[in-house]
N, C-alpha and C. Protein backbone atom coordinates (compact mmCIF):
# COMPACT_ATOMS: atom_id res chain seq x y z
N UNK A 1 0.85 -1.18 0.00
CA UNK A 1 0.00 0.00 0.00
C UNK A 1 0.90 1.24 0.00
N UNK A 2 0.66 2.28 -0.89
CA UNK A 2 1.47 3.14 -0.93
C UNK A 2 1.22 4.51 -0.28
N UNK A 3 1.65 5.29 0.64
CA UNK A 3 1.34 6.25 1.08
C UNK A 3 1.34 7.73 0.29
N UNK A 4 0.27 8.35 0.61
CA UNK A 4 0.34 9.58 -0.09
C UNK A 4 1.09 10.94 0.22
N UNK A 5 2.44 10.72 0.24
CA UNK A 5 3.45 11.12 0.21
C UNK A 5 4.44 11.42 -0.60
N UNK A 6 4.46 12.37 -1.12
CA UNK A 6 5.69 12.68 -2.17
C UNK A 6 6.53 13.35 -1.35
N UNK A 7 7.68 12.34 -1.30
CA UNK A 7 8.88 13.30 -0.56
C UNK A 7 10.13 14.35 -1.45
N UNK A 8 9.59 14.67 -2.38
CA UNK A 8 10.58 15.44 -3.25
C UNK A 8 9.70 16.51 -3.59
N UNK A 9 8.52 16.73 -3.68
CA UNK A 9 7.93 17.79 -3.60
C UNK A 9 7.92 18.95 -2.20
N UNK A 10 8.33 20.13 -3.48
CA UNK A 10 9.18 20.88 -2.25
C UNK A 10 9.91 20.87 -1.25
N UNK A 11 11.29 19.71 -1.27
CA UNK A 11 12.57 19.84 -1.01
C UNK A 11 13.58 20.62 -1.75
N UNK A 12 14.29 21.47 -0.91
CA UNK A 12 14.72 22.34 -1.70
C UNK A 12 16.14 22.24 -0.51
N UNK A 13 17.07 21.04 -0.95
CA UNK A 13 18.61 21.07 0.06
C UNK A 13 19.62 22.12 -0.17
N UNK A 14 20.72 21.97 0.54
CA UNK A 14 21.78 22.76 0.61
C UNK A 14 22.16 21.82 -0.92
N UNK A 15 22.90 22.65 -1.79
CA UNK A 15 23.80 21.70 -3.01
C UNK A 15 24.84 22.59 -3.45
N UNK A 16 26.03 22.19 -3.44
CA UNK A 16 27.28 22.63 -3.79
C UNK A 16 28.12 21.97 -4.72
N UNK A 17 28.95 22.43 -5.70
CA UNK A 17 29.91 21.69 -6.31
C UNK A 17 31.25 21.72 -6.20
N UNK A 18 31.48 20.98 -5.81
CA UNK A 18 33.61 20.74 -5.00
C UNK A 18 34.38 19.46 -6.07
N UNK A 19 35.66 20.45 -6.81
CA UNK A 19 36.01 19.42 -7.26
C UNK A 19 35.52 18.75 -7.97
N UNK A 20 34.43 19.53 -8.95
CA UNK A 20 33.95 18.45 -10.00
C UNK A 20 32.80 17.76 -9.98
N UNK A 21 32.67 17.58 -8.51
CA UNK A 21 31.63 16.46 -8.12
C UNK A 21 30.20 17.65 -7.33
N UNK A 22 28.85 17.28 -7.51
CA UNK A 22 27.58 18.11 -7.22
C UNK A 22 27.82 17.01 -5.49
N UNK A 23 27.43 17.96 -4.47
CA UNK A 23 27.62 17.80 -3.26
C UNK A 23 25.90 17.91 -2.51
N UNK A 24 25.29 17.17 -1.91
CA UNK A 24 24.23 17.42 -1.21
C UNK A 24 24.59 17.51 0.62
N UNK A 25 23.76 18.22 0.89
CA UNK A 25 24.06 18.69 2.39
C UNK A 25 23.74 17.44 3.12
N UNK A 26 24.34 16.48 4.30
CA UNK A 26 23.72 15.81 4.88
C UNK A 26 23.22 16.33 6.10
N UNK A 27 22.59 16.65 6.85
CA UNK A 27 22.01 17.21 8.47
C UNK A 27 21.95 16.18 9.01
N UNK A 28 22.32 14.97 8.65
CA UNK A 28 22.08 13.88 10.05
C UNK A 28 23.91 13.79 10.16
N UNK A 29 24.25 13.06 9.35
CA UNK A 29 25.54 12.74 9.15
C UNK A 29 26.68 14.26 9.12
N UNK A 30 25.81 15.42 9.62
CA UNK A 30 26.67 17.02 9.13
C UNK A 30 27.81 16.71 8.56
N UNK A 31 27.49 16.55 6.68
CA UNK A 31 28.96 16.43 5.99
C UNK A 31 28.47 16.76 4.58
N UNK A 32 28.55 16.80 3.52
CA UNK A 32 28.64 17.09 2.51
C UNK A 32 28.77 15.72 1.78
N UNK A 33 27.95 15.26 0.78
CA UNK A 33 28.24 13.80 0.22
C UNK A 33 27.23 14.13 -0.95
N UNK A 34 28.53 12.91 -1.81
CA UNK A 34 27.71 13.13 -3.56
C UNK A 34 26.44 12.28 -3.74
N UNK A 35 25.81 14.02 -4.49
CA UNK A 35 24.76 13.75 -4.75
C UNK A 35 24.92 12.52 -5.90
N UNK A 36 23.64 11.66 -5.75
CA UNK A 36 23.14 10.55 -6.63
C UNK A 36 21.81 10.78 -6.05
N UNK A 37 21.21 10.38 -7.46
CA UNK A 37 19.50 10.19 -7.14
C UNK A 37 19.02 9.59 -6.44
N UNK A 38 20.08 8.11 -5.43
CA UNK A 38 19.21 7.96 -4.65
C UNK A 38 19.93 8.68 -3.14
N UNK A 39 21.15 9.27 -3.22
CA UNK A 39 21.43 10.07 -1.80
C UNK A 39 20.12 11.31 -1.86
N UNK A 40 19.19 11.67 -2.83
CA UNK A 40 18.70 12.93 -3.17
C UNK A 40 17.16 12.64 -2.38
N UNK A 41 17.12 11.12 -2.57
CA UNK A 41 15.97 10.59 -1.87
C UNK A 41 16.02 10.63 -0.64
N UNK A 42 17.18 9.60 -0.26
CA UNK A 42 17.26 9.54 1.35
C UNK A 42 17.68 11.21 2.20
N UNK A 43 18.34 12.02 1.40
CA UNK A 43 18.16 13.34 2.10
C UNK A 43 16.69 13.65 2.44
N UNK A 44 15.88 13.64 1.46
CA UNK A 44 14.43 14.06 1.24
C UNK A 44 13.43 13.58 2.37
N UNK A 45 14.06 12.13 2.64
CA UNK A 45 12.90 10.96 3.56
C UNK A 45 13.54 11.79 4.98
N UNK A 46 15.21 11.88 4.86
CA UNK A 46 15.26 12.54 6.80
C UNK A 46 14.42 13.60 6.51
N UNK A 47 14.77 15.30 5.90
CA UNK A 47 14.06 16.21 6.04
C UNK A 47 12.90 15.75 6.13
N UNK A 48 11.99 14.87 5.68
CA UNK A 48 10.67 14.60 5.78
C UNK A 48 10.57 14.46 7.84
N UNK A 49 11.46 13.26 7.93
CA UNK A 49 11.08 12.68 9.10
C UNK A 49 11.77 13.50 10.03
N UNK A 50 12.68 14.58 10.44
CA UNK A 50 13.44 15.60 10.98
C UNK A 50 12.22 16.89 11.17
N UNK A 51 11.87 17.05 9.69
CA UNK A 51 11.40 18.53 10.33
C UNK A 51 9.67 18.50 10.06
N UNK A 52 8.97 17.32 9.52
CA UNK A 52 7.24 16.89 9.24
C UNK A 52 6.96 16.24 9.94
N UNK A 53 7.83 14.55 10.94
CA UNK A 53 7.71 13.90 11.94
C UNK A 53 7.82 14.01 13.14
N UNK A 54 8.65 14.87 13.13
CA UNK A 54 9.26 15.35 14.63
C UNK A 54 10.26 14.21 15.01
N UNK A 55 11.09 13.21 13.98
CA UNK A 55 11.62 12.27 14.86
C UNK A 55 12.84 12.85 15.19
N UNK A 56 13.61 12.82 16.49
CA UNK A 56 15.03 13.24 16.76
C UNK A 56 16.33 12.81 15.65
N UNK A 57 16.76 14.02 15.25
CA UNK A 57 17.98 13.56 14.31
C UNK A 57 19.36 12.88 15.08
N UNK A 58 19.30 12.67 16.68
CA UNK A 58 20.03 12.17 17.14
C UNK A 58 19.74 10.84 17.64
N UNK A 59 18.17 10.36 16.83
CA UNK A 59 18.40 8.94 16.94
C UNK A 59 18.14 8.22 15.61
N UNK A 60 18.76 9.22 14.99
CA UNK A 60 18.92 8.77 12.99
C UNK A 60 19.97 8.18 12.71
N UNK A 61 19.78 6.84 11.91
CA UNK A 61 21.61 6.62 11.80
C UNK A 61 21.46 6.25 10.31
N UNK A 62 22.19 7.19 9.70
CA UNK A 62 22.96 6.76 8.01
C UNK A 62 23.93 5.84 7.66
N UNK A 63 23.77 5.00 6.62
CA UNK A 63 24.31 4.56 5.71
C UNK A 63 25.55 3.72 6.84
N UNK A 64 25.21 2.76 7.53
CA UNK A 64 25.80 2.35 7.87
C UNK A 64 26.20 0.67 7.77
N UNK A 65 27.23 0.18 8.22
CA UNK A 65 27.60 -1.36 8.05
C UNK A 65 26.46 -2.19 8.64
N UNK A 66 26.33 -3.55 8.02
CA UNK A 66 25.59 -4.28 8.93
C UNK A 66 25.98 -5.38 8.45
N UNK A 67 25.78 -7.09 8.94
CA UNK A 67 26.48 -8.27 8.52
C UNK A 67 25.14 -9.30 8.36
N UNK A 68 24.86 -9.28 7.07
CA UNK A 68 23.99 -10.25 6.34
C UNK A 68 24.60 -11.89 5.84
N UNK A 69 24.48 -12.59 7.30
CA UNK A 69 25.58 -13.84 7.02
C UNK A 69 26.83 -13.10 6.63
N UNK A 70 27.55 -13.65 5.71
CA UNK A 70 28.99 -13.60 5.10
C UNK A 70 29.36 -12.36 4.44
N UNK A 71 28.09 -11.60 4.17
CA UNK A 71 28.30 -10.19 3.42
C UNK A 71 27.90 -9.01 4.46
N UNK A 72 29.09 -8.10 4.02
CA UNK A 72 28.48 -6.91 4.66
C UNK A 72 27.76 -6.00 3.69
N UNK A 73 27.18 -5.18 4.27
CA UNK A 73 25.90 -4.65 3.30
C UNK A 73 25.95 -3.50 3.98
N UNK A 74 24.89 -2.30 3.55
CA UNK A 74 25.22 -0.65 4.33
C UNK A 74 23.61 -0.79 4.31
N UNK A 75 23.04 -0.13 5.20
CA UNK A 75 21.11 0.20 5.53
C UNK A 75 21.38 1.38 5.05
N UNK A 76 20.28 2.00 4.32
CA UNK A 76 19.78 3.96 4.16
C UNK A 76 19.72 4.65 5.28
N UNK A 77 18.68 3.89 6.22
CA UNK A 77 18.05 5.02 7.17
C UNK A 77 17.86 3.77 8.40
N UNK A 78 18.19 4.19 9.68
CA UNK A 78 17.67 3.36 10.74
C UNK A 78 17.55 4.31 11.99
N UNK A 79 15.98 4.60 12.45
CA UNK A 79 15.81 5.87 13.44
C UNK A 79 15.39 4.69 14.68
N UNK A 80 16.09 5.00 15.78
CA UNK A 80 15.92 4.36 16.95
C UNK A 80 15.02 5.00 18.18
N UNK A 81 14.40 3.96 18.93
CA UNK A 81 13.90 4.75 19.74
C UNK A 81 14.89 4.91 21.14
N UNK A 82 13.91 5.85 22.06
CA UNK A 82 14.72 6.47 22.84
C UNK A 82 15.32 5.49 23.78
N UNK A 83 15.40 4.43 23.93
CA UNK A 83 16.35 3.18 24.34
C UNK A 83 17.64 2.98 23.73
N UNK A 84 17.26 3.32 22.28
CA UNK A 84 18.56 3.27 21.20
C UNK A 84 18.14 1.52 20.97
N UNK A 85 17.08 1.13 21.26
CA UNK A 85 16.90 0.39 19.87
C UNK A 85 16.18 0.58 18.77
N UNK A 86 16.47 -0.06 17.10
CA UNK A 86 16.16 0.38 16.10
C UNK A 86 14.72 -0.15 16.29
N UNK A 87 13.61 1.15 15.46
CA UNK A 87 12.90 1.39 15.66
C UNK A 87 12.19 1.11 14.00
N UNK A 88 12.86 2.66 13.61
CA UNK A 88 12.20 1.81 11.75
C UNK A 88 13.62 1.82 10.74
N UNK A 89 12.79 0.82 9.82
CA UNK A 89 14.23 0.61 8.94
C UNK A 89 13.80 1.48 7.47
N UNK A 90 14.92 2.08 6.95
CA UNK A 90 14.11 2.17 5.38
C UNK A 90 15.26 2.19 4.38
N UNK A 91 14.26 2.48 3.57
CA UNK A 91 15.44 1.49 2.02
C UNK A 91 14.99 2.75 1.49
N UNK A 92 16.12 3.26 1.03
CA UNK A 92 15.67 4.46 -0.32
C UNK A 92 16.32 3.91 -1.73
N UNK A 93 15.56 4.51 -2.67
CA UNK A 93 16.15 4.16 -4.14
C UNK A 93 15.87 5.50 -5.26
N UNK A 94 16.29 5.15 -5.73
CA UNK A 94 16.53 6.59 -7.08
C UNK A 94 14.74 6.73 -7.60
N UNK A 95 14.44 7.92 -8.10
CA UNK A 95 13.44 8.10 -8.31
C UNK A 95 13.12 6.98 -9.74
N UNK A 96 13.86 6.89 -10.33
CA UNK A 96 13.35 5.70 -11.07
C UNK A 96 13.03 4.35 -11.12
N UNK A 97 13.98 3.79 -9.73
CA UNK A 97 13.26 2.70 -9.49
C UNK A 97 11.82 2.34 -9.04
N UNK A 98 11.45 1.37 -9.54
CA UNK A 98 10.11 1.06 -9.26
C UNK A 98 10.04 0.40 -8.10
N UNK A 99 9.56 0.56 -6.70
CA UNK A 99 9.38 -0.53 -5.09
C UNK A 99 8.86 -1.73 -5.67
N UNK A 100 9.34 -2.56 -6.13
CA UNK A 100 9.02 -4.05 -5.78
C UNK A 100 9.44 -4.94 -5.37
N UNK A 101 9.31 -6.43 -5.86
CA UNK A 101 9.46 -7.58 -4.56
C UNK A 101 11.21 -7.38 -4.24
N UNK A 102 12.12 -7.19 -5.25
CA UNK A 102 13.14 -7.11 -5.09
C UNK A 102 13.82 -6.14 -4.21
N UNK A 103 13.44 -5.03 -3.76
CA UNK A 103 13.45 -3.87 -2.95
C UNK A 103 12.75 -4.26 -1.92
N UNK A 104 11.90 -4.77 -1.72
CA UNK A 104 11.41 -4.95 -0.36
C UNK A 104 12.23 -6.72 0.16
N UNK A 105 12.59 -7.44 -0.72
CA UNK A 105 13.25 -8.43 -0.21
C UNK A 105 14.36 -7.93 0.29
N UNK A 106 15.52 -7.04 -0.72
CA UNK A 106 16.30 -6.31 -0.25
C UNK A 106 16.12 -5.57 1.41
N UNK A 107 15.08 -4.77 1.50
CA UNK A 107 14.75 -4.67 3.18
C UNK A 107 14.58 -5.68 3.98
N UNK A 108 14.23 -7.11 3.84
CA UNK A 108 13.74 -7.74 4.48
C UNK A 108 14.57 -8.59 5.19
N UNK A 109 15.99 -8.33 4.33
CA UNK A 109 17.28 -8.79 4.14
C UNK A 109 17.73 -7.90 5.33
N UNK A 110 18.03 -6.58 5.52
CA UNK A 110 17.84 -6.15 6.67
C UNK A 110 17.62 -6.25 7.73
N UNK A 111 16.01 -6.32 7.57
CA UNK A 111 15.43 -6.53 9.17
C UNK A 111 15.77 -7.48 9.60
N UNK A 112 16.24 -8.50 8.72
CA UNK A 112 16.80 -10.15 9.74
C UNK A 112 17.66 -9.48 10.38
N UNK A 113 18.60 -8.45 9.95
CA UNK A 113 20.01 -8.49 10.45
C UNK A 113 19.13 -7.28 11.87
N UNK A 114 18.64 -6.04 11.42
CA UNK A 114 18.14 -4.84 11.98
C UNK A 114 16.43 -5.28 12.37
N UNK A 115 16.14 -6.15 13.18
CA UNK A 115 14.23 -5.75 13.59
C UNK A 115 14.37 -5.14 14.39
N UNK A 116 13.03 -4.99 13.90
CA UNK A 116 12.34 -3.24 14.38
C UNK A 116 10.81 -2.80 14.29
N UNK A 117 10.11 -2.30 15.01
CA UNK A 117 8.46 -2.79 14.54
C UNK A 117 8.14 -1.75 13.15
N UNK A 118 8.83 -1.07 12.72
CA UNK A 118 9.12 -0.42 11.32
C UNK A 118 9.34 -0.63 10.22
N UNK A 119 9.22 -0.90 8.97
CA UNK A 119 10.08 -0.58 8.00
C UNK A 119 9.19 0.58 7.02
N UNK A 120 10.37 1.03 5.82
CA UNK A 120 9.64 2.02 5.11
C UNK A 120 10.44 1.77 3.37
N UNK A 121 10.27 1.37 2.34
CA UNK A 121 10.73 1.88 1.30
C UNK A 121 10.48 3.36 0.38
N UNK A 122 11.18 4.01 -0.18
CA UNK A 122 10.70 5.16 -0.66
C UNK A 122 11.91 5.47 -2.04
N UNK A 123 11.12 5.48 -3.15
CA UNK A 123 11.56 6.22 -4.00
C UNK A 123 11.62 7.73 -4.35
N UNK A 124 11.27 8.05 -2.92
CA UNK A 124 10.83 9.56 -3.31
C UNK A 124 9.63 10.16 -3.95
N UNK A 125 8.92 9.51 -4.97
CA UNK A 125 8.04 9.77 -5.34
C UNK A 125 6.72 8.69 -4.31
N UNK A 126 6.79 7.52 -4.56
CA UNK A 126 6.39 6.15 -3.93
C UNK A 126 6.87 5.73 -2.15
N UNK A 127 6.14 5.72 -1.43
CA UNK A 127 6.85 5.71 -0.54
C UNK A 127 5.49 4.66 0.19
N UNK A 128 6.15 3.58 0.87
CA UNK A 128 5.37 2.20 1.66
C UNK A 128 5.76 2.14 2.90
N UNK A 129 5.32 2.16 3.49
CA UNK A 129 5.49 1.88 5.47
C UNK A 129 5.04 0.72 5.89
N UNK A 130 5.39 -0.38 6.71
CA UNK A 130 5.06 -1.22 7.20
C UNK A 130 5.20 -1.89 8.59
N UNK A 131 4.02 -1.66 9.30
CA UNK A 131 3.83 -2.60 10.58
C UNK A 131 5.02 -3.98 10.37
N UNK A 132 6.38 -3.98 11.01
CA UNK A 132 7.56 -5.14 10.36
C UNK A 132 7.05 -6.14 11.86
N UNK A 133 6.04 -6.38 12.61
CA UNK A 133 6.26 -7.11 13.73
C UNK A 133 5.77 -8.96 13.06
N UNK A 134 5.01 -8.98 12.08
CA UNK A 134 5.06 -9.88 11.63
C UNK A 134 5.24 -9.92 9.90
N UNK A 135 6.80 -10.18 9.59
CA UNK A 135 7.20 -10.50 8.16
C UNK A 135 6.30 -11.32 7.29
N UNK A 136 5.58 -12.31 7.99
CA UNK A 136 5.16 -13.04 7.30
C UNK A 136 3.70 -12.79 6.64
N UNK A 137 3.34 -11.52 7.54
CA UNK A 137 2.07 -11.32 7.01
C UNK A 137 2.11 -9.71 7.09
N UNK A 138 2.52 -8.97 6.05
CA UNK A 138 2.87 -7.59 6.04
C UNK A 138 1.52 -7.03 6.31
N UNK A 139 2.10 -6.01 7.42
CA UNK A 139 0.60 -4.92 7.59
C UNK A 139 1.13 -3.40 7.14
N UNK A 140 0.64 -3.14 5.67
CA UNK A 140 0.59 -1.43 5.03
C UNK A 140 0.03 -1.12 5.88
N UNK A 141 0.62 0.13 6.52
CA UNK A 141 -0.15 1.73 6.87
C UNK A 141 -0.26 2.91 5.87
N UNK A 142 -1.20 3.32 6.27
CA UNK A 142 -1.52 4.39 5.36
C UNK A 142 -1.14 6.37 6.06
N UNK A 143 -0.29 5.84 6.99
CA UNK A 143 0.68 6.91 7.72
C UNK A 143 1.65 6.45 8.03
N UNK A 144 2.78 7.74 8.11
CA UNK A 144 4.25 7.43 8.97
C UNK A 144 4.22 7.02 10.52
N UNK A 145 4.34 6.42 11.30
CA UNK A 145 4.11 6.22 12.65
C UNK A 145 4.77 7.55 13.43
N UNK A 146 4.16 7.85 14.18
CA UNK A 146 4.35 8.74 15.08
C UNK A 146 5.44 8.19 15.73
N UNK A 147 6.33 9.30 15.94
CA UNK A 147 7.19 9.00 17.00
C UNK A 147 7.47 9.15 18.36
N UNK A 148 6.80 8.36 19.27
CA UNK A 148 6.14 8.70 20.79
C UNK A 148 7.18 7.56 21.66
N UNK A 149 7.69 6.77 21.24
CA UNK A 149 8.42 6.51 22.21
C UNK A 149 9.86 6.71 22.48
C-alpha cells in the first residue's frame, strides 16, 4: 500500500559543487556527500522525518555497516527509539526505481540483520510503510508512525 506522500515535492537542500563532483548537504551525518538520485531521496525521507515527523535527528543513523551472514551490506536510514533500539528501517532508491518484490526483499534482508516494529521503502516519489512485527504477514499503513516513544 502506498502512502500519499511525495517526498521530493518541495525539497529544496543545501547543493554545492567541490572538485567536479555536485555535493548534497547531509544534516544527520553534518557532511557534505555526492549527490546521486538515490542520496537525493534519502536526504528528502530525513528532512521529511526531521522537520514533518518530529523524529530526533540524534536517533537517525545513516548509511551504515551491517552483517547479512557472510556479506556486509550498508542500511539507508535506521531511526531508533529512545532506548537506542532500532525502531524503523528504510530502504531508499533513485526516483526511477520502481518498489518491488526485489526492494522490499532487499529490506527484508535487513530486518533479519536490523528488527524493528518499522520498515519504510521510498523512492521519493512512492513511498510504503510497514507494521515489520510480523514478516510473514505484512501490515501497510496508510501513515508514517508517530514518533512517541
Amino acid at each position: 500500500m502506498q502512502l500519499s506522500l511525495n517526498l521530493l515535492d518541495g525539497f529544496s537542500p543545501g547543493l554545492k559543487t567541490e572538485g567536479g563532483l555536485r555535493l548534497i548537504r547531509d544534516a544527520v551525518r553534518r557532511k557534505w556527500v555526492q549527490l546521486t538520485p538515490e542520496e537525493y531521496v534519502r536526504q528528502a525521507l530525513l528532512h521529511y522525518f526531521i522537520h514533518r515527523m518530529h523524529y530526533p535527528a540524534a536517533l537517525i543513523a545513516v548509511e551504515k555497516q551491517i552483517r547479512y551472514g557472510s556479506l556486509i551490506k550498508r542500511y539507508d536510514i535506521v531511526v531508533y527509539d529512545r532506548t537506542h533500539r532500532p525502531w524503523l528501517l528504510a530502504e531508499c532508491k533513485a526516483p526511477g526505481i520502481p518498489l518491488q518484490q526485489d526492494t522490499l526483499h532487499q529490506l527484508l534482508q535487513y530486518h533479519s540483520s536490523i528488527p524493528c516494529p518499522y520498515w519504510l521503502l521510498s523512492n521519493g516519489v512512492e513511498t510504503c510503510c510497514a507494521d515489520a512485527c510480523d514478516v510473514h504477514q505484512i501490515r501497510w499503513m496508510d501513515a508514517l508512525p508517530v514518533f512517541a516513544v
